[in-house]
Protein backbone atom coordinates (compact mmCIF):
# COMPACT_ATOMS: atom_id res chain seq x y z
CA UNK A 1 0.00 0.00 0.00
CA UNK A 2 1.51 3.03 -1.01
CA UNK A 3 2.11 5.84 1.72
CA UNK A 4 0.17 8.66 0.93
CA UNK A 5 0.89 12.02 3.25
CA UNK A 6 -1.86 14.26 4.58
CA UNK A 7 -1.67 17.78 4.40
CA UNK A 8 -0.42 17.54 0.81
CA UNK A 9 -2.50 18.04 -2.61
CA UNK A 10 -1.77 15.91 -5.30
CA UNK A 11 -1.96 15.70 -9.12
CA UNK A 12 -3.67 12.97 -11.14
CA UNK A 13 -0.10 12.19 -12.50
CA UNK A 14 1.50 11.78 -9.18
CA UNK A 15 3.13 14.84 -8.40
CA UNK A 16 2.68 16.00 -4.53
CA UNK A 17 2.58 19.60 -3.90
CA UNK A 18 3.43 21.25 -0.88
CA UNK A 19 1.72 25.04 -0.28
CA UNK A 20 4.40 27.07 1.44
CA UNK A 21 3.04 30.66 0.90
CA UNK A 22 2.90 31.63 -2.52
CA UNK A 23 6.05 28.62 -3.52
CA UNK A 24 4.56 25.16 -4.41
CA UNK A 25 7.33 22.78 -3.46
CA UNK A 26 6.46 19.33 -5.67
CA UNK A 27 7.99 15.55 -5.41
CA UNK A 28 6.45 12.53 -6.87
CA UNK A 29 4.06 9.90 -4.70
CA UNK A 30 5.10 7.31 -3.05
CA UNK A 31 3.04 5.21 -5.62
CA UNK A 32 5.07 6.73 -8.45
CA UNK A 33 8.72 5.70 -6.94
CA UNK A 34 7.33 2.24 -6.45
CA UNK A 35 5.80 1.90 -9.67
CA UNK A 36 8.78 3.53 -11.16
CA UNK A 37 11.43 1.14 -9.58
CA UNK A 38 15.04 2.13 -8.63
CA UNK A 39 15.47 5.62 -10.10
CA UNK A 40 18.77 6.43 -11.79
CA UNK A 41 17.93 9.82 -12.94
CA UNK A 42 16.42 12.95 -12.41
CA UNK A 43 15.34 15.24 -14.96
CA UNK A 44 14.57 18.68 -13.80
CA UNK A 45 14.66 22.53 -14.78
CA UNK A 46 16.76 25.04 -13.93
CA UNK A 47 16.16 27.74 -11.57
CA UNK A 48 14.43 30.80 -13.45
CA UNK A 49 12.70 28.55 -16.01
CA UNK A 50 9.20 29.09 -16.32
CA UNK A 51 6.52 26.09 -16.07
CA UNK A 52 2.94 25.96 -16.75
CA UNK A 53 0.38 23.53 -14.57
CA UNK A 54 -0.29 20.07 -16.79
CA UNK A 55 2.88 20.56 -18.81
CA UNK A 56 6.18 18.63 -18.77
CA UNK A 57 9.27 19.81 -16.67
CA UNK A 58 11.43 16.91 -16.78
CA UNK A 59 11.54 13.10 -16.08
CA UNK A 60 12.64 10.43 -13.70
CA UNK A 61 14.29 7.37 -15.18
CA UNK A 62 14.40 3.93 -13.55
CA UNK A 63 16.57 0.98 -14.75
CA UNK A 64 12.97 -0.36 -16.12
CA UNK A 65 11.26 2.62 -17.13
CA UNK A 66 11.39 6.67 -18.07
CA UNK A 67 8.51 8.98 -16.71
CA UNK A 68 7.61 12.23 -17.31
CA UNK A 69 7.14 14.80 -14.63
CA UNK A 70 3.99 17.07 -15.26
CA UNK A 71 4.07 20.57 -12.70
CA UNK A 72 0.87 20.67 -10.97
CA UNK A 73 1.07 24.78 -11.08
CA UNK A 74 2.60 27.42 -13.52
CA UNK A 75 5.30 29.44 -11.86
CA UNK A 76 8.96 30.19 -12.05
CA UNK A 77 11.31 27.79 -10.65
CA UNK A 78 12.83 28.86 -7.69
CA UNK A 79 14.74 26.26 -6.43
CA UNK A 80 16.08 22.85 -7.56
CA UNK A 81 17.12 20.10 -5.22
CA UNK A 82 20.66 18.84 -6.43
CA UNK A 83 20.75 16.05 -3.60
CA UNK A 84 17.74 14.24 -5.65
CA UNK A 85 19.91 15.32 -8.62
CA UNK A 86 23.18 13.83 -7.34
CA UNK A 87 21.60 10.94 -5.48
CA UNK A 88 18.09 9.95 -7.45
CA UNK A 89 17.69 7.00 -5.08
CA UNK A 90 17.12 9.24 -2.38
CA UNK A 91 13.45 9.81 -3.95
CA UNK A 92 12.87 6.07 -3.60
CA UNK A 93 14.36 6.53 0.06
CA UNK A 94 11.22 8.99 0.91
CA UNK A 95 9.82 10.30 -1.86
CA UNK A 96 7.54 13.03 0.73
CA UNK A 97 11.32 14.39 1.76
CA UNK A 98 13.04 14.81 -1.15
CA UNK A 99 11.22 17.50 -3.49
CA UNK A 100 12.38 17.71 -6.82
CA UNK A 101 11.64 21.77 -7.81
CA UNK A 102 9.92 24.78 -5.77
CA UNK A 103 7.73 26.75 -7.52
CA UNK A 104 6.74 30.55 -7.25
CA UNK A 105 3.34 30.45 -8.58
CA UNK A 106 1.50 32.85 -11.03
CA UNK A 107 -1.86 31.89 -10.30
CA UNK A 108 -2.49 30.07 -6.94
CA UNK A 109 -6.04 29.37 -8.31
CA UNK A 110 -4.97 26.37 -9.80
CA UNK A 111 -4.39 23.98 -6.62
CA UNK A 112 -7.55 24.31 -6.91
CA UNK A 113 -7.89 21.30 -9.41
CA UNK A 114 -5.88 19.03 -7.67
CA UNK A 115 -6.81 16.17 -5.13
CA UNK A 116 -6.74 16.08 -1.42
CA UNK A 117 -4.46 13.15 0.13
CA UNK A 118 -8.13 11.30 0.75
CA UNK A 119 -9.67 11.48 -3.16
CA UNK A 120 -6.02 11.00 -4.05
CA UNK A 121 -6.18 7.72 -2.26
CA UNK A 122 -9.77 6.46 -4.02
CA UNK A 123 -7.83 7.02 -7.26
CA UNK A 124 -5.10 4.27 -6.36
C-alpha cells in the first residue's frame, strides 16, 4: 500500500505539492517511486525557467522505465534540489522528503484542481 501524506494536494499524474506561501514545493508519490522502480535519474529545470500547470518539466528514469514529470502549477522555478539530482535514489528513500523543484506560482487558483491526500487515495 503506497504511503500517501496528509496535508499535501496531489496531481492525477503523481506529483505531490506542498503550499508554502505563494512557492509550491512538488515531489512525486510514493506510488510513483514504487511503480517507477530504482530511479537512476532525475530530470529537472533550472532555476528561473518558467513552467505551466499540466505541462512537462522533466523526467525520472528507472533501470525499467522513463517517466515524465507534469508541474501541478505554472510558476517560475525557484529552487532545484541537487541532492535528488546527485543521489536519485534518495526519492525512492522517501519520496515526501526529497522534493524535486519549488515553484513561485503565477496563479495560486490552480491547486484548486488538484486532489486532497483522501480522493487522491480512491484514485489508487
Amino acid at each position: 500500500m503506497s504511503k500517501i501524506v496528509e496535508g499535501l494536494l496531489y496531481s492525477e499524474s503523481h506529483e505531490w505539492v506542498k503550499v508554502d506561501g505563494d512557492v509550491a514545493i512538488i515531489g512525486v508519490s510514493d506510488f510513483a517511486q514504487e511503480e517507477m522502480g530504482d530511479i537512476t535519474y532525475v530530470d529537472m529545470p533550472e532555476e528561473g525557467d518558467e513552467v505551466a500547470a499540466g505541462e512537462e518539466f522533466g523526467a525520472l528514469e528507472s533501470v525499467k522505465a522513463s517517466s515524465e514529470l507534469y508541474s501541478p502549477v505554472s510558476g517560475k522555478v525557484v529552487a532545484v534540489n541537487s541532492a535528488v539530482e546527485d543521489s536519485p535514489e534518495l526519492i525512492n528513500e522517501d519520496p515526501y522528503t526529497n522534493w524535486i523543484i519549488k515553484v513561485k506560482m503565477s496563479d495560486s487558483s490552480e491547486l484548486n484542481s488538484l486532489l486532497t491526500a483522501a480522493a487522491y487515495g480512491q484514485k489508487l
